[in-house]
C-alpha atoms as a PDB file:
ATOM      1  CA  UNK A   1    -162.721  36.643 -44.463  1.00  0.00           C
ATOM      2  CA  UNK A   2    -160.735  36.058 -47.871  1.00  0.00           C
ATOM      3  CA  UNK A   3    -162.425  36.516 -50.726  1.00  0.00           C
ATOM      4  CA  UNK A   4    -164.216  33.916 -52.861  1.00  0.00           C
ATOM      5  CA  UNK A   5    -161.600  33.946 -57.101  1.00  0.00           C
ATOM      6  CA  UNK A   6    -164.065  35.386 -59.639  1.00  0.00           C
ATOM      7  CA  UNK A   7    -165.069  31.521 -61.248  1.00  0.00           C
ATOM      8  CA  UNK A   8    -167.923  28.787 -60.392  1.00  0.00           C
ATOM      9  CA  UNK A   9    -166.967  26.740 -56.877  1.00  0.00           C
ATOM     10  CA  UNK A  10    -166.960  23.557 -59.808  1.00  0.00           C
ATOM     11  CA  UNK A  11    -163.843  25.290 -61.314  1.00  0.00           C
ATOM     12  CA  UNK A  12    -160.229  24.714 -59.948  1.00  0.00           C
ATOM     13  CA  UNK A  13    -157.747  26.930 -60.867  1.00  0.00           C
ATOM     14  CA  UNK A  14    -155.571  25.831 -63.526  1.00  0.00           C
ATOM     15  CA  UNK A  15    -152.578  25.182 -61.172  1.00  0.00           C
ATOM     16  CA  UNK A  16    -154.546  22.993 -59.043  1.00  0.00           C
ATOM     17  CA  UNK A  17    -155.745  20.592 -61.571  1.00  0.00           C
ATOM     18  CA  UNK A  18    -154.392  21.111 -65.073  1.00  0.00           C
ATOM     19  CA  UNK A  19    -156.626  21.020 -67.858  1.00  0.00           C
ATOM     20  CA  UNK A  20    -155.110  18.501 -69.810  1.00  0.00           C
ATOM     21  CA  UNK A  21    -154.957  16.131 -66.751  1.00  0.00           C
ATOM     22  CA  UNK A  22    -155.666  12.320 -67.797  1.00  0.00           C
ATOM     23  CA  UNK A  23    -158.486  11.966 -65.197  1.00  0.00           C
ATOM     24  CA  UNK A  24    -159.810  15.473 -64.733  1.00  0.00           C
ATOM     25  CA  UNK A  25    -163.598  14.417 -66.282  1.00  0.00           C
ATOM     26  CA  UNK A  26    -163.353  11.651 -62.954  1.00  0.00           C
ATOM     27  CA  UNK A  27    -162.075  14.167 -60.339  1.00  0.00           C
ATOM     28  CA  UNK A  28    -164.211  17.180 -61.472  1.00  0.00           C
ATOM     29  CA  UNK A  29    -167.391  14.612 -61.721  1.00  0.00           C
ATOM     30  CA  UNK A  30    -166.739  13.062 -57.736  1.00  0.00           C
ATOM     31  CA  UNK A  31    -166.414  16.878 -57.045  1.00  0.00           C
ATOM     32  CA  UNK A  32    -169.616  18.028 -58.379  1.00  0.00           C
ATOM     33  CA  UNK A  33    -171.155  14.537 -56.804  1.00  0.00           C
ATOM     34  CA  UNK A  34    -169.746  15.802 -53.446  1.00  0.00           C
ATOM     35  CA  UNK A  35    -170.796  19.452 -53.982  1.00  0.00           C
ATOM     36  CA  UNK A  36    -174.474  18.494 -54.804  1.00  0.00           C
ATOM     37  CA  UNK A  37    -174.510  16.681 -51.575  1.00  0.00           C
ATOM     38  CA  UNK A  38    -173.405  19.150 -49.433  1.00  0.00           C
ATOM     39  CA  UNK A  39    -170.140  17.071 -48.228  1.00  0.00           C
ATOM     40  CA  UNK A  40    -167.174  18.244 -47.408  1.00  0.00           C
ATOM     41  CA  UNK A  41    -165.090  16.388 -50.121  1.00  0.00           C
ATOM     42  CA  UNK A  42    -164.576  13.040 -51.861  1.00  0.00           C
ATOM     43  CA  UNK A  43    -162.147  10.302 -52.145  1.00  0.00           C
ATOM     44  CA  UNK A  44    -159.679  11.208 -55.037  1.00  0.00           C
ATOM     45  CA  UNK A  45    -159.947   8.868 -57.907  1.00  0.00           C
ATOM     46  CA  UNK A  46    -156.368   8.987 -58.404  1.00  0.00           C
ATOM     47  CA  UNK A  47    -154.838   8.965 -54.783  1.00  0.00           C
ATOM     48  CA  UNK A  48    -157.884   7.500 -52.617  1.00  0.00           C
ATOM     49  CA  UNK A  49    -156.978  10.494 -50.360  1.00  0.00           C
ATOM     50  CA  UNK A  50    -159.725  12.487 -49.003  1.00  0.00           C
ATOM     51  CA  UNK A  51    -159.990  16.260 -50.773  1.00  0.00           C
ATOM     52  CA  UNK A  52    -162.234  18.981 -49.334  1.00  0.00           C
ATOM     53  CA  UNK A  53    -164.614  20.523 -51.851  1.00  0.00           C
ATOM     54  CA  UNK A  54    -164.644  24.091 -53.201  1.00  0.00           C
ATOM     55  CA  UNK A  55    -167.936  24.536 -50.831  1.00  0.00           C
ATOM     56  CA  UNK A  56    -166.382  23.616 -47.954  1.00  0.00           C
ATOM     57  CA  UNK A  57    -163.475  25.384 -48.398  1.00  0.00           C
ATOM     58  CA  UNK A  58    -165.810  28.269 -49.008  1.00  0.00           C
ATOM     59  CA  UNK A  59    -167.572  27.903 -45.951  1.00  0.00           C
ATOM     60  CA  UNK A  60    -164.295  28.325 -43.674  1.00  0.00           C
ATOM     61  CA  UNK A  61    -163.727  31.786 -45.171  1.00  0.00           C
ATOM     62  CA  UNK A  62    -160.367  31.887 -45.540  1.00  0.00           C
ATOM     63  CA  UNK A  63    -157.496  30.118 -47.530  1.00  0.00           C
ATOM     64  CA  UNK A  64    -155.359  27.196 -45.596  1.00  0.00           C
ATOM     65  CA  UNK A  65    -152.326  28.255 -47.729  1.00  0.00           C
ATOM     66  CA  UNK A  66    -152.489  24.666 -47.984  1.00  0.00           C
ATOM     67  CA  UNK A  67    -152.403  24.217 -52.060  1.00  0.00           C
ATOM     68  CA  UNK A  68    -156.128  22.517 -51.988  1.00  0.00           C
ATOM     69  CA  UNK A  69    -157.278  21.290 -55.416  1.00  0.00           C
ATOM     70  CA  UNK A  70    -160.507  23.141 -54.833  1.00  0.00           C
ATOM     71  CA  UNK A  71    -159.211  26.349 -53.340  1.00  0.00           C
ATOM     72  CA  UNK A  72    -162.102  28.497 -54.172  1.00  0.00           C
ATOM     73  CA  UNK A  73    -159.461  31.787 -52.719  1.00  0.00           C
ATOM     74  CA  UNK A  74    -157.073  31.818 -55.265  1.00  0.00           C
ATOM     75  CA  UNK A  75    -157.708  34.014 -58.246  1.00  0.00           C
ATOM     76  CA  UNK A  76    -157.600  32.914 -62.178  1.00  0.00           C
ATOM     77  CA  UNK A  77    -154.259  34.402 -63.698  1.00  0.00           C
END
């Protein structure tokens, strides 16, 4: 098993989702939504695409290498 970055599961890592992103308040809000309801993701407001949730993610136990949004694996530099 990988181990979980050292920040909340509602928390991407800068690279993932900037901070200054337009529509981050949209895409951090369906997150939570999807997090609270124990799915494992939510259609992107942006793209429509599907993206797997930090939760999920978690749950697998180890990093895809994949670049997910949500990647709850990679650590805060």
């Amino acid at each position: 098993m990988d181990e979980l970055a050292p920040r909340p599961l509602t928390e991407p890592h800068p690279s993932r989702l900037a901070p200054d992103h337009p529509r981050r308040a949209e895409i951090l809000a369906a997150h939570a939504a999807a997090l609270d309801a124990g799915q494992a993701g939510y259609p992107d407001p942006v793209s429509g695409l599907f993206v797997l949730t930090a939760g999920f993610l978690a749950r697998r136990g180890t990093c895809c290498g994949r670049g997910c949004r949500h990647c709850p694996y990679i650590n805060n530099v």
